[in-house]
C-alpha atoms as a PDB file:
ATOM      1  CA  UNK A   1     -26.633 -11.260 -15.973  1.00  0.00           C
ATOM      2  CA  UNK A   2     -27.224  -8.387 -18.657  1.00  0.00           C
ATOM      3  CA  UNK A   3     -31.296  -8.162 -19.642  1.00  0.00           C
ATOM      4  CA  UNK A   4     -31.981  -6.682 -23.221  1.00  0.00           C
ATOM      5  CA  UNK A   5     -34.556  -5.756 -24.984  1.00  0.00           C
ATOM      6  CA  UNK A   6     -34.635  -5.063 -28.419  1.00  0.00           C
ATOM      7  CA  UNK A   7     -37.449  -3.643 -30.722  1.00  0.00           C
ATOM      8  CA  UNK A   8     -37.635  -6.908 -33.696  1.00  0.00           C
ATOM      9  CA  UNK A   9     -40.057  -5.555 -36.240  1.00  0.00           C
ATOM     10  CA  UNK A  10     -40.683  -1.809 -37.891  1.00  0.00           C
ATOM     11  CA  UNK A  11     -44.047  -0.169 -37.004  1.00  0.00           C
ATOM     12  CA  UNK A  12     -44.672  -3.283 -34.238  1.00  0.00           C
ATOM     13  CA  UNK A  13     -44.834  -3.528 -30.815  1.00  0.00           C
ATOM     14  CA  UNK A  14     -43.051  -7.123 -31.283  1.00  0.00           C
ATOM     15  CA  UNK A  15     -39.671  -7.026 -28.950  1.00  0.00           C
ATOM     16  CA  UNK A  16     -37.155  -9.805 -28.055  1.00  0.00           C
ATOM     17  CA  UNK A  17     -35.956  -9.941 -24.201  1.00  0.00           C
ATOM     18  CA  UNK A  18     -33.280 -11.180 -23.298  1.00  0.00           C
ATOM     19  CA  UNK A  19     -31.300 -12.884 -20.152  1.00  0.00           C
ATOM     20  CA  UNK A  20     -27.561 -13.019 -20.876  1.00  0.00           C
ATOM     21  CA  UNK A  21     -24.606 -14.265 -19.176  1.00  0.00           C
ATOM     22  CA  UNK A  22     -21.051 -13.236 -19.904  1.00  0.00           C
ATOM     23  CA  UNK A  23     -18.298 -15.368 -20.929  1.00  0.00           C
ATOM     24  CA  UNK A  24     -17.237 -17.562 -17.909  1.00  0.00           C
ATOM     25  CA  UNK A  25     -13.681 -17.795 -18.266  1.00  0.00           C
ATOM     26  CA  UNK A  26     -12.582 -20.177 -15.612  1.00  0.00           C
ATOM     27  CA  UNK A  27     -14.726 -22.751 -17.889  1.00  0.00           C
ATOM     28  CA  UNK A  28     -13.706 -22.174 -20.974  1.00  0.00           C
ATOM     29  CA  UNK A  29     -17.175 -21.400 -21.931  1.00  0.00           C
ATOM     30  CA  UNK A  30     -17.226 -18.605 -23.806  1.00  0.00           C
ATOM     31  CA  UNK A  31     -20.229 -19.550 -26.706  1.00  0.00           C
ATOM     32  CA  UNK A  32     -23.918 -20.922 -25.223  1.00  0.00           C
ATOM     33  CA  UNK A  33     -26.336 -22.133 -26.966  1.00  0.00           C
ATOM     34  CA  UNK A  34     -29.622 -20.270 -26.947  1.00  0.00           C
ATOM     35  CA  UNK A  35     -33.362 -20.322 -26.898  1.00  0.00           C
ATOM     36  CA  UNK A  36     -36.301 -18.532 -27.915  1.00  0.00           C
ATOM     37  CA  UNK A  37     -39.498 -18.704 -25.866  1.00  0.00           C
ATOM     38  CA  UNK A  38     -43.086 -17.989 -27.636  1.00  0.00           C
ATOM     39  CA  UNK A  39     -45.267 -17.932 -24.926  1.00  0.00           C
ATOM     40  CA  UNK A  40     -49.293 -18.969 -25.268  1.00  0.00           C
ATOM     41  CA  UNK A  41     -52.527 -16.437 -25.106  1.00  0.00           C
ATOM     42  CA  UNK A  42     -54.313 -17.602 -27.968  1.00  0.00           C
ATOM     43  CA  UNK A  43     -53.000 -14.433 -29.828  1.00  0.00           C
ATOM     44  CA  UNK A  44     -54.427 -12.124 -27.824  1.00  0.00           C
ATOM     45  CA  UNK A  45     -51.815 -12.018 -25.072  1.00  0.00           C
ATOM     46  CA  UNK A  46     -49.264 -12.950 -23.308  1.00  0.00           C
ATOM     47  CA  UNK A  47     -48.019 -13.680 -19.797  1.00  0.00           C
ATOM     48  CA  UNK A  48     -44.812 -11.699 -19.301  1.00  0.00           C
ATOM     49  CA  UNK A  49     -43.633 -12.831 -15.683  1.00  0.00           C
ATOM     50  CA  UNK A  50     -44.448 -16.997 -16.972  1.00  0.00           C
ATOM     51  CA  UNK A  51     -42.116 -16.066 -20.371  1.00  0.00           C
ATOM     52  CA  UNK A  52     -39.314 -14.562 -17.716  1.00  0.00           C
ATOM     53  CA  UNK A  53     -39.674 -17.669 -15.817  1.00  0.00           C
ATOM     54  CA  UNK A  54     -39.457 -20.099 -18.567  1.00  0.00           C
ATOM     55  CA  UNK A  55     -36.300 -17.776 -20.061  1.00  0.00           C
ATOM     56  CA  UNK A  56     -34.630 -17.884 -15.987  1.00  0.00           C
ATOM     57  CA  UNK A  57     -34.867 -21.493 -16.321  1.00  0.00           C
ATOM     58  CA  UNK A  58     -33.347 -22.251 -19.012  1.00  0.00           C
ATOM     59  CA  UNK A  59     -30.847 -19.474 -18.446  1.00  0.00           C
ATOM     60  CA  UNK A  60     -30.411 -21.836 -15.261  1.00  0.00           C
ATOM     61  CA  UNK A  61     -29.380 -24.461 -17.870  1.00  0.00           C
ATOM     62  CA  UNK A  62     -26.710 -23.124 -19.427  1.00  0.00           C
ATOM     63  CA  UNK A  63     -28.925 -21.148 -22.311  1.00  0.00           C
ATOM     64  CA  UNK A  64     -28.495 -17.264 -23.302  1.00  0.00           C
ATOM     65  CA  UNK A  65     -32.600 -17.329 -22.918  1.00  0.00           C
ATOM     66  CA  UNK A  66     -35.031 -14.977 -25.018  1.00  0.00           C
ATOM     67  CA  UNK A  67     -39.199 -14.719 -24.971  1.00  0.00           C
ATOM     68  CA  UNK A  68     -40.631 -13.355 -28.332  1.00  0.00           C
ATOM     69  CA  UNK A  69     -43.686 -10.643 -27.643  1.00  0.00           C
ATOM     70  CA  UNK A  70     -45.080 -11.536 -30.902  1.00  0.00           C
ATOM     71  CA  UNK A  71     -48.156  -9.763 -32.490  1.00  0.00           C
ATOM     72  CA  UNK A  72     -51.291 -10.375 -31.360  1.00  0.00           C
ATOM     73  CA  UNK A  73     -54.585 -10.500 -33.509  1.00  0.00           C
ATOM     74  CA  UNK A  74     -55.838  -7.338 -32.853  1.00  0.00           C
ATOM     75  CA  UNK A  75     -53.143  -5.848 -34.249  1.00  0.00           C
ATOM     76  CA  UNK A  76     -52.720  -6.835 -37.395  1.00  0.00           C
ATOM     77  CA  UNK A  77     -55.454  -8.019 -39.553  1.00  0.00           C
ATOM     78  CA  UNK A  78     -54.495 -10.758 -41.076  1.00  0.00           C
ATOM     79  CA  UNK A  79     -52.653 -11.494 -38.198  1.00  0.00           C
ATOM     80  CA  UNK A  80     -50.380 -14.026 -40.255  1.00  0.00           C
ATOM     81  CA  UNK A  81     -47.946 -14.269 -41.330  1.00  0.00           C
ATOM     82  CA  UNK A  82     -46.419 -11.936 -38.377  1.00  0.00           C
ATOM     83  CA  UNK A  83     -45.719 -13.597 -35.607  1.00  0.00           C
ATOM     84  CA  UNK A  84     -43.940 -15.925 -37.895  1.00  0.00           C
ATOM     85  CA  UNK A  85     -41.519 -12.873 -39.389  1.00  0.00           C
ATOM     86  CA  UNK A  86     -41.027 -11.713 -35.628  1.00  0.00           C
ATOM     87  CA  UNK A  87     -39.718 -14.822 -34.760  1.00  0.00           C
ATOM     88  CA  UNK A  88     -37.443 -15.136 -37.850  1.00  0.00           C
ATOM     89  CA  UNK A  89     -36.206 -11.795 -37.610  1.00  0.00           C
ATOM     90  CA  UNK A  90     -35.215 -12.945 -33.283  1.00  0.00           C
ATOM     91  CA  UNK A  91     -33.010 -15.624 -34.864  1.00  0.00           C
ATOM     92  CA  UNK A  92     -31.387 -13.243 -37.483  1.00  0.00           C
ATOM     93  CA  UNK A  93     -30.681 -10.807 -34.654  1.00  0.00           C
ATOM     94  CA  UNK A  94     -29.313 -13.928 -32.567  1.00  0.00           C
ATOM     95  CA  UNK A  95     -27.137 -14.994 -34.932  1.00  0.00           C
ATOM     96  CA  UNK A  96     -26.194 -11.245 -36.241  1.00  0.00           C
ATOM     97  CA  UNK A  97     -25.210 -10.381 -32.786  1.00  0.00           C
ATOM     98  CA  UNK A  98     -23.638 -14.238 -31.688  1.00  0.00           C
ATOM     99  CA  UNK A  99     -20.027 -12.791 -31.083  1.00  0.00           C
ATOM    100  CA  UNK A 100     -21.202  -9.736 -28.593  1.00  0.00           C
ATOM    101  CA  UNK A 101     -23.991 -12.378 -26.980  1.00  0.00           C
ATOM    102  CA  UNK A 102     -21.911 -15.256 -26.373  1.00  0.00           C
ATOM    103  CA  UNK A 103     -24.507 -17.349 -28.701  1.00  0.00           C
ATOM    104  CA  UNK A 104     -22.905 -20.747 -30.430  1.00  0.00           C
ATOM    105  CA  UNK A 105     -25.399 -20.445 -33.544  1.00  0.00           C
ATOM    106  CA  UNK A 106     -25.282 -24.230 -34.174  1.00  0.00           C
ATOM    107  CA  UNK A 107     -27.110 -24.421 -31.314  1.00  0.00           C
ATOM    108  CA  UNK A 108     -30.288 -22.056 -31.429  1.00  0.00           C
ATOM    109  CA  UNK A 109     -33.294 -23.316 -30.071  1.00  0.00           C
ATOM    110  CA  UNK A 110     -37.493 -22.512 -29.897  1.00  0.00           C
ATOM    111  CA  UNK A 111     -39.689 -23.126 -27.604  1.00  0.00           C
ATOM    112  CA  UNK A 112     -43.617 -22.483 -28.141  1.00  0.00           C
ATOM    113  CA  UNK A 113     -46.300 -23.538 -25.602  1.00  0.00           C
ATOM    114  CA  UNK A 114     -49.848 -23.238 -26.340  1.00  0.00           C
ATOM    115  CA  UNK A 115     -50.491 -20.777 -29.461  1.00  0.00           C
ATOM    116  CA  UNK A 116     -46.673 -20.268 -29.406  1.00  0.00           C
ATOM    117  CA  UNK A 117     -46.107 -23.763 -30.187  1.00  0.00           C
ATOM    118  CA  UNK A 118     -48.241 -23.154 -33.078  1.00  0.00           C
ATOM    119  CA  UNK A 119     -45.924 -20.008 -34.155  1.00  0.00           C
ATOM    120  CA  UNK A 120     -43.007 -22.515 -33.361  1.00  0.00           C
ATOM    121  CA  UNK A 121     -44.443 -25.724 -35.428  1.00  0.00           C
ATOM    122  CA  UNK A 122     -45.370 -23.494 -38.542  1.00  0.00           C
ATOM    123  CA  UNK A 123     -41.898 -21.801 -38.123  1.00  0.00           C
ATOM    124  CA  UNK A 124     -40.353 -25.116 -38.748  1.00  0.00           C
ATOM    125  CA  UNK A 125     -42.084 -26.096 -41.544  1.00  0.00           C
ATOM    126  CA  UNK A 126     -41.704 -22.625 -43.450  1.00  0.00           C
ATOM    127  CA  UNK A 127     -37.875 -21.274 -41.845  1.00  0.00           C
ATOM    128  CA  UNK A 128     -36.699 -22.387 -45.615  1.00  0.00           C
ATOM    129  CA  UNK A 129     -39.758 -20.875 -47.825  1.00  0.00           C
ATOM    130  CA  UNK A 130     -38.805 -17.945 -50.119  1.00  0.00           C
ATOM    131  CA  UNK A 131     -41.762 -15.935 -49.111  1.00  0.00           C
ATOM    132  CA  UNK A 132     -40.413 -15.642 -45.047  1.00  0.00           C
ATOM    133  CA  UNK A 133     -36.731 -15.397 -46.695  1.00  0.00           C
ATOM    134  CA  UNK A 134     -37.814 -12.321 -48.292  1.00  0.00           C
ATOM    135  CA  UNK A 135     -39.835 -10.912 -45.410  1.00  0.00           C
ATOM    136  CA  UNK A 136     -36.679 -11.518 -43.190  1.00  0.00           C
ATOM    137  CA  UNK A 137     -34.819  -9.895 -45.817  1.00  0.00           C
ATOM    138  CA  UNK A 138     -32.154 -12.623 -46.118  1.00  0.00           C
ATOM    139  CA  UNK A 139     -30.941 -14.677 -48.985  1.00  0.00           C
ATOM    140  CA  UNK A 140     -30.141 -17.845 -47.347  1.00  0.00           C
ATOM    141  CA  UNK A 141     -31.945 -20.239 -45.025  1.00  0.00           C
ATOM    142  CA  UNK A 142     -29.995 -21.391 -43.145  1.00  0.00           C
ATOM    143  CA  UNK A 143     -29.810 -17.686 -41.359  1.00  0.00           C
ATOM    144  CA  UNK A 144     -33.237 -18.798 -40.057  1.00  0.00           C
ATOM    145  CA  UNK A 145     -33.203 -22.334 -39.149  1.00  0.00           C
ATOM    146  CA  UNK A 146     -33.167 -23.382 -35.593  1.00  0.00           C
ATOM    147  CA  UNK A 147     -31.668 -26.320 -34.681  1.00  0.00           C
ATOM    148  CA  UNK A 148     -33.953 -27.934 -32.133  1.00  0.00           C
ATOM    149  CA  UNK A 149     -37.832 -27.086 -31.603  1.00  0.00           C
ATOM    150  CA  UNK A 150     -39.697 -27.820 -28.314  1.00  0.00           C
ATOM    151  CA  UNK A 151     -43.413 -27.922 -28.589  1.00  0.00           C
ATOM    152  CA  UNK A 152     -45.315 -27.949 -25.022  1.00  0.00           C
ATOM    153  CA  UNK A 153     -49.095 -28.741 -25.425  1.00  0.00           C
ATOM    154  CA  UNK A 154     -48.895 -26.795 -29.101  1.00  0.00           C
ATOM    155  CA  UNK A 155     -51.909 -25.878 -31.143  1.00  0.00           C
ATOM    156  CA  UNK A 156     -50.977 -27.849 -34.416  1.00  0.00           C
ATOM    157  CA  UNK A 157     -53.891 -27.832 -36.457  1.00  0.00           C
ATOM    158  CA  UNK A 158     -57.410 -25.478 -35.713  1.00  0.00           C
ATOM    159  CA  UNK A 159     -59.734 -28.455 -36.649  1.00  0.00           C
ATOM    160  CA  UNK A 160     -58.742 -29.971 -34.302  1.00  0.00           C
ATOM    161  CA  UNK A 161     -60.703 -28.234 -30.983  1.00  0.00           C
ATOM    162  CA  UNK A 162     -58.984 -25.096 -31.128  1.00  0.00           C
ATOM    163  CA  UNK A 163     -60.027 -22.466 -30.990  1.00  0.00           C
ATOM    164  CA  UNK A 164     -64.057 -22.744 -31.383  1.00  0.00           C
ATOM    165  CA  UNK A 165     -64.708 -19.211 -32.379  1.00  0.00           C
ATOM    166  CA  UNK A 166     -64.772 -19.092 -35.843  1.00  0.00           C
ATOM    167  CA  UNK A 167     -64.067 -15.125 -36.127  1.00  0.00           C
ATOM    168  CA  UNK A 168     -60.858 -15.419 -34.580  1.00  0.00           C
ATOM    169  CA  UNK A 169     -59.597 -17.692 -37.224  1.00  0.00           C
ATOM    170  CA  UNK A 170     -60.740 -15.399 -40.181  1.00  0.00           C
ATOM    171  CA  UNK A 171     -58.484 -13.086 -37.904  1.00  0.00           C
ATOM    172  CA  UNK A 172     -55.764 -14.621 -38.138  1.00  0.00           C
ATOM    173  CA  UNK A 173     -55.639 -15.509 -41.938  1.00  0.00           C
ATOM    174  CA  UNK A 174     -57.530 -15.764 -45.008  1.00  0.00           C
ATOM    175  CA  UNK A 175     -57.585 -19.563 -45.265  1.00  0.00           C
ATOM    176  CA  UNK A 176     -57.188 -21.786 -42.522  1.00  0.00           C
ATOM    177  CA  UNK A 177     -55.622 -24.654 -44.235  1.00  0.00           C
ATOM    178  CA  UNK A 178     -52.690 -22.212 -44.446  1.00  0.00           C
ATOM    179  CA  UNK A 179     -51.454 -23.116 -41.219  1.00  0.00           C
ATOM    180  CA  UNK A 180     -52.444 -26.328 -40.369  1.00  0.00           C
ATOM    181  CA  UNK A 181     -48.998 -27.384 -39.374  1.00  0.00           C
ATOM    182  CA  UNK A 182     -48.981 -30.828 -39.405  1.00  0.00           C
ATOM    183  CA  UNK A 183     -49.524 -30.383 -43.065  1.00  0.00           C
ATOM    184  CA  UNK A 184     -46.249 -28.955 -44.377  1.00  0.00           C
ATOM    185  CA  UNK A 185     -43.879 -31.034 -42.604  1.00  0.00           C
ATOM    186  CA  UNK A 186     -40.647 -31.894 -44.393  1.00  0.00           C
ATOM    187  CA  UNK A 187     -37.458 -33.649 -44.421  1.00  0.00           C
ATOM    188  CA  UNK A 188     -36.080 -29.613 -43.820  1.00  0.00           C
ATOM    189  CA  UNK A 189     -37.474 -29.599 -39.919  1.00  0.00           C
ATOM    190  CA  UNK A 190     -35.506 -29.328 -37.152  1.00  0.00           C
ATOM    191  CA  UNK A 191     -35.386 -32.271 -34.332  1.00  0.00           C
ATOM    192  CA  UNK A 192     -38.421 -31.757 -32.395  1.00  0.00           C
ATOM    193  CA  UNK A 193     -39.350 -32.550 -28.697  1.00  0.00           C
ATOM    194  CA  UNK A 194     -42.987 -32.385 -27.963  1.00  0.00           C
ATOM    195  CA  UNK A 195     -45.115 -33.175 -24.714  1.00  0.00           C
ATOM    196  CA  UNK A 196     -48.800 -32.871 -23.737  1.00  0.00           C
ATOM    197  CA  UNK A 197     -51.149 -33.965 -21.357  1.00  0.00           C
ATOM    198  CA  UNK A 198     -54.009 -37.035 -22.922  1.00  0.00           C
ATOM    199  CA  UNK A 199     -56.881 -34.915 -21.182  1.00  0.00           C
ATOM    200  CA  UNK A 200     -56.359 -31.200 -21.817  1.00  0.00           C
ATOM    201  CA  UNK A 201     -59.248 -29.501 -21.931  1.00  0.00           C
ATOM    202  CA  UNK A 202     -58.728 -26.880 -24.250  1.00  0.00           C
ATOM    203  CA  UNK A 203     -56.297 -28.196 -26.482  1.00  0.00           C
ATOM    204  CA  UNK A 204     -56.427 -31.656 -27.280  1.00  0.00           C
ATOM    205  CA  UNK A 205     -53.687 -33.964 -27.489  1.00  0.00           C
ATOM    206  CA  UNK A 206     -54.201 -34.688 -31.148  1.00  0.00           C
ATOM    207  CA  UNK A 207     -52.829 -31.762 -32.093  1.00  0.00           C
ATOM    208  CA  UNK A 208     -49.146 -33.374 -30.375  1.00  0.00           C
ATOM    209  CA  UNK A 209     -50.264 -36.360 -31.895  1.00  0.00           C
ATOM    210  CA  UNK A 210     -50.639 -35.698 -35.393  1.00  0.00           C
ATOM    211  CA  UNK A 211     -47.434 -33.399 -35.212  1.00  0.00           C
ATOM    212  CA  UNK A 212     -44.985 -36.314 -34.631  1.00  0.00           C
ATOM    213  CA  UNK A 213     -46.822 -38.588 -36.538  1.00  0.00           C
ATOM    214  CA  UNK A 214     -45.771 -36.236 -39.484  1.00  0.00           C
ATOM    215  CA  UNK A 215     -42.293 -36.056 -38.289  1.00  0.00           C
ATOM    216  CA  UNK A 216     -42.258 -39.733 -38.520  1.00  0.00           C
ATOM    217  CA  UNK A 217     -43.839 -40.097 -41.466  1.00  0.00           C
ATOM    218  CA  UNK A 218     -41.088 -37.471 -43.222  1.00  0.00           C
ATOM    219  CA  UNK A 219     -37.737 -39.598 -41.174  1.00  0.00           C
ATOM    220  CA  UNK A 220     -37.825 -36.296 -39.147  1.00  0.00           C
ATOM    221  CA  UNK A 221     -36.224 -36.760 -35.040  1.00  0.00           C
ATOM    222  CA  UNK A 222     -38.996 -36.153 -32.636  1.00  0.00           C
ATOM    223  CA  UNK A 223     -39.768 -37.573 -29.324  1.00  0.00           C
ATOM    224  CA  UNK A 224     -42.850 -36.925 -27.785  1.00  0.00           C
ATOM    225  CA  UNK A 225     -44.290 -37.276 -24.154  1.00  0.00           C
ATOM    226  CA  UNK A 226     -47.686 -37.388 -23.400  1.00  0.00           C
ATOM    227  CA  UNK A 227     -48.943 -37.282 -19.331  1.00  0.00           C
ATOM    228  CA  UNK A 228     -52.104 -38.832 -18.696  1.00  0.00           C
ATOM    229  CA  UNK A 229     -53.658 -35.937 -16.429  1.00  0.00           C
ATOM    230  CA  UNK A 230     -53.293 -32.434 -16.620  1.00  0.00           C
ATOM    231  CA  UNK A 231     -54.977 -28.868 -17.553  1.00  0.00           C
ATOM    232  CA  UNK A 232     -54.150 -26.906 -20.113  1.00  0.00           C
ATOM    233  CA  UNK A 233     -51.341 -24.465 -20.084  1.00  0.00           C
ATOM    234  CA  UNK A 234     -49.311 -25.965 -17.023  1.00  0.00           C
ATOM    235  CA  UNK A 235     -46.141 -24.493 -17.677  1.00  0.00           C
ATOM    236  CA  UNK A 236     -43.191 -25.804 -15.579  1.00  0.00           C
ATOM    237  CA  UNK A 237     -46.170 -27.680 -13.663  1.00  0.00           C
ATOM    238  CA  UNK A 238     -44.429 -26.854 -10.401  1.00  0.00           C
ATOM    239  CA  UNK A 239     -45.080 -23.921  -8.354  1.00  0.00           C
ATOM    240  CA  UNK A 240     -43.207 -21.665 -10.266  1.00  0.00           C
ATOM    241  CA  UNK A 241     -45.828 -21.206 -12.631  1.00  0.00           C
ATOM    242  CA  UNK A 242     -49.108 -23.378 -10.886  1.00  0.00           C
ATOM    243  CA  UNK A 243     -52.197 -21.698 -10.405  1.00  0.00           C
ATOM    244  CA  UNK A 244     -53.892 -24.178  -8.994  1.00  0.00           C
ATOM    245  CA  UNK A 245     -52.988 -27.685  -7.404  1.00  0.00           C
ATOM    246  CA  UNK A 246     -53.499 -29.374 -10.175  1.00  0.00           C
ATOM    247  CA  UNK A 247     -51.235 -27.656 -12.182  1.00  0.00           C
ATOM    248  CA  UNK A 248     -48.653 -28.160  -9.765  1.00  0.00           C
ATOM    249  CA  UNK A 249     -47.790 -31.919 -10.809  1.00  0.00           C
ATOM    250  CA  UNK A 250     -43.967 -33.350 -10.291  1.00  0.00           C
ATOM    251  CA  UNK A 251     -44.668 -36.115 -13.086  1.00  0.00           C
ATOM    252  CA  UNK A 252     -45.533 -33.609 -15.108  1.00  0.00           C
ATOM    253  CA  UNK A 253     -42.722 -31.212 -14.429  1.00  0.00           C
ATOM    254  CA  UNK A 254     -40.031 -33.322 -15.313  1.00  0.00           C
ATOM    255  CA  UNK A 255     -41.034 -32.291 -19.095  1.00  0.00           C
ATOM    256  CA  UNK A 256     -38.064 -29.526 -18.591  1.00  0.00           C
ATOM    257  CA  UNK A 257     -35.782 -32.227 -17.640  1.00  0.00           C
ATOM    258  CA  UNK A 258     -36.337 -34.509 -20.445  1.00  0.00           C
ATOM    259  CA  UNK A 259     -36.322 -31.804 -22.373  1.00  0.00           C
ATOM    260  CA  UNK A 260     -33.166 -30.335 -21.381  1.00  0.00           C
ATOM    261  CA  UNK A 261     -31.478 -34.104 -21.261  1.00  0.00           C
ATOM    262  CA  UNK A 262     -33.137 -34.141 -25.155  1.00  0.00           C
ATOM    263  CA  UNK A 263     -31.320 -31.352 -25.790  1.00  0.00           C
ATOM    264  CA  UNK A 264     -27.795 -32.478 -24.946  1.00  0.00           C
ATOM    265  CA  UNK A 265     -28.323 -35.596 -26.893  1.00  0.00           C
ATOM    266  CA  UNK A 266     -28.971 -33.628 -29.849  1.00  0.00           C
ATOM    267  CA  UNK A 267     -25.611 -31.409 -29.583  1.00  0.00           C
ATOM    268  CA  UNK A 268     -23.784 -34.361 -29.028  1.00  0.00           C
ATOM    269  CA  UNK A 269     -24.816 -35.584 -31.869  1.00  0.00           C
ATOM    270  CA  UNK A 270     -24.220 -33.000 -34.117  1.00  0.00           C
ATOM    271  CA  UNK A 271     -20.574 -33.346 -32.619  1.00  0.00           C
ATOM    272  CA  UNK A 272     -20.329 -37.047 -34.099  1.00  0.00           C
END
């Protein structure tokens, strides 16, 4: 396995890392698809060794796995609409370097958890908008569009119990209604898998909720799981990534399963 890393933004400390495996001749598979983790921390962080072990998994899969460091609010005031251009700029690289990656670019994948599944929802509503064309410097959208989304416990929309400090939202953009995500849905976004857990604490379930209700509404493909009992920010929610015993929970880890099961459906279908 060859690790990258690769600098995704001028004047940013916003990098893609990557976890590649060569061409596996004896297979025949010589193009994999690939996915794009945006890791949680509320924009002021992120957890480096729980994005390598979400990227090993799916590497583990059969992905060529990446995890975004996007910017965080502190540096960059507004914070938006960065972490958004970061993470269209990782699938313009993707796709720029598919041939020397082994990357099948019908088959490009993100995968947000937390505040990264807010990156990841609004990136799926706005991959086709002129304004992040520009800023990614590219003259046609589908350069930018990924071709599944996975949303695990996302923040969707900020009235919604996250976050409660006020200040941090004026940090992050001038007017809030800007990226409520379940608001700018459209026919243009990308089959979506989304799970939660009914009694997170810290971000409620409403915001998966009111996600794939829009999906719906718009004939979009989602499915959505929701667990009845779990904290916030479980991860795998096995001991990979636990912290606790309750966020060690095998009903709730076979998320990644379902998800990766999903998955195949979807690239079978875009077969047929």
């Amino acid at each position: 396995m060859k690790i990258i890393r690769e600098s995704i933004r001028e004047n940013s400390s916003a990098f893609l890392q990557g976890y590649l495996k060569s061409a596996d001749v004896q297979t025949n598979q010589y193009k994999y698809p690939a996915v794009i983790i945006v890791p949680g921390g509320s924009y002021t962080h992120i957890s480096l060794q729980q994005a390598e072990n979400f990227a090993l998994n799916f590497s583990a899969q059969g992905y060529q796995s990446f995890y975004l460091r996007y910017t965080f609010e502190h540096e960059a005031l507004p914070l938006m609409p960065n972490p958004l251009v970061e993470l269209a700029n990782s699938i313009k690289f993707i796709k720029e370097h598919a041939n020397e990656y082994n990357v099948d670019t019908s088959r490009i994948v993100i995968a947000g958890f937390s505040i990264g599944g807010h990156i990841c929802s609004l990136y799926n509503n706005f991959y086709h908008e002129q304004w992040l064309m520009d800023y990614a410097h590219v003259d046609n959208s589908d350069i930018l569009k990924p071709n599944a989304v996975i949303l695990s416990y996302p923040v969707i929309n900020l009235h919604d119990g996250f976050p409660k400090d006020s200040e941090s939202i004026l940090n992050w953009v001038n007017d809030d209604r800007q990226i409520e995500a379940n608001k700018y849905v459209s026919k243009k976004n990308a089959p979506t898998f989304i799970w939660h857990t009914a009694d997170d604490p810290f971000v409620p379930v409403q915001n998966a909720l009111k996600y794939s209700i829009s999906l719906n509404e718009v004939g979009v493909d989602n499915e959505l799981h929701i667990f009845h009992h779990g904290p916030h920010g479980m991860g795998l929610a096995n001991s990979t990534t636990s912290w606790n015993d309750d966020s060690n929970n095998e009903r709730v880890a076979t998320w990644f399963n379902l998800a990766i099961t999903w998955l195949a459906e979807i690239w079978q279908n875009k077969k047929n």
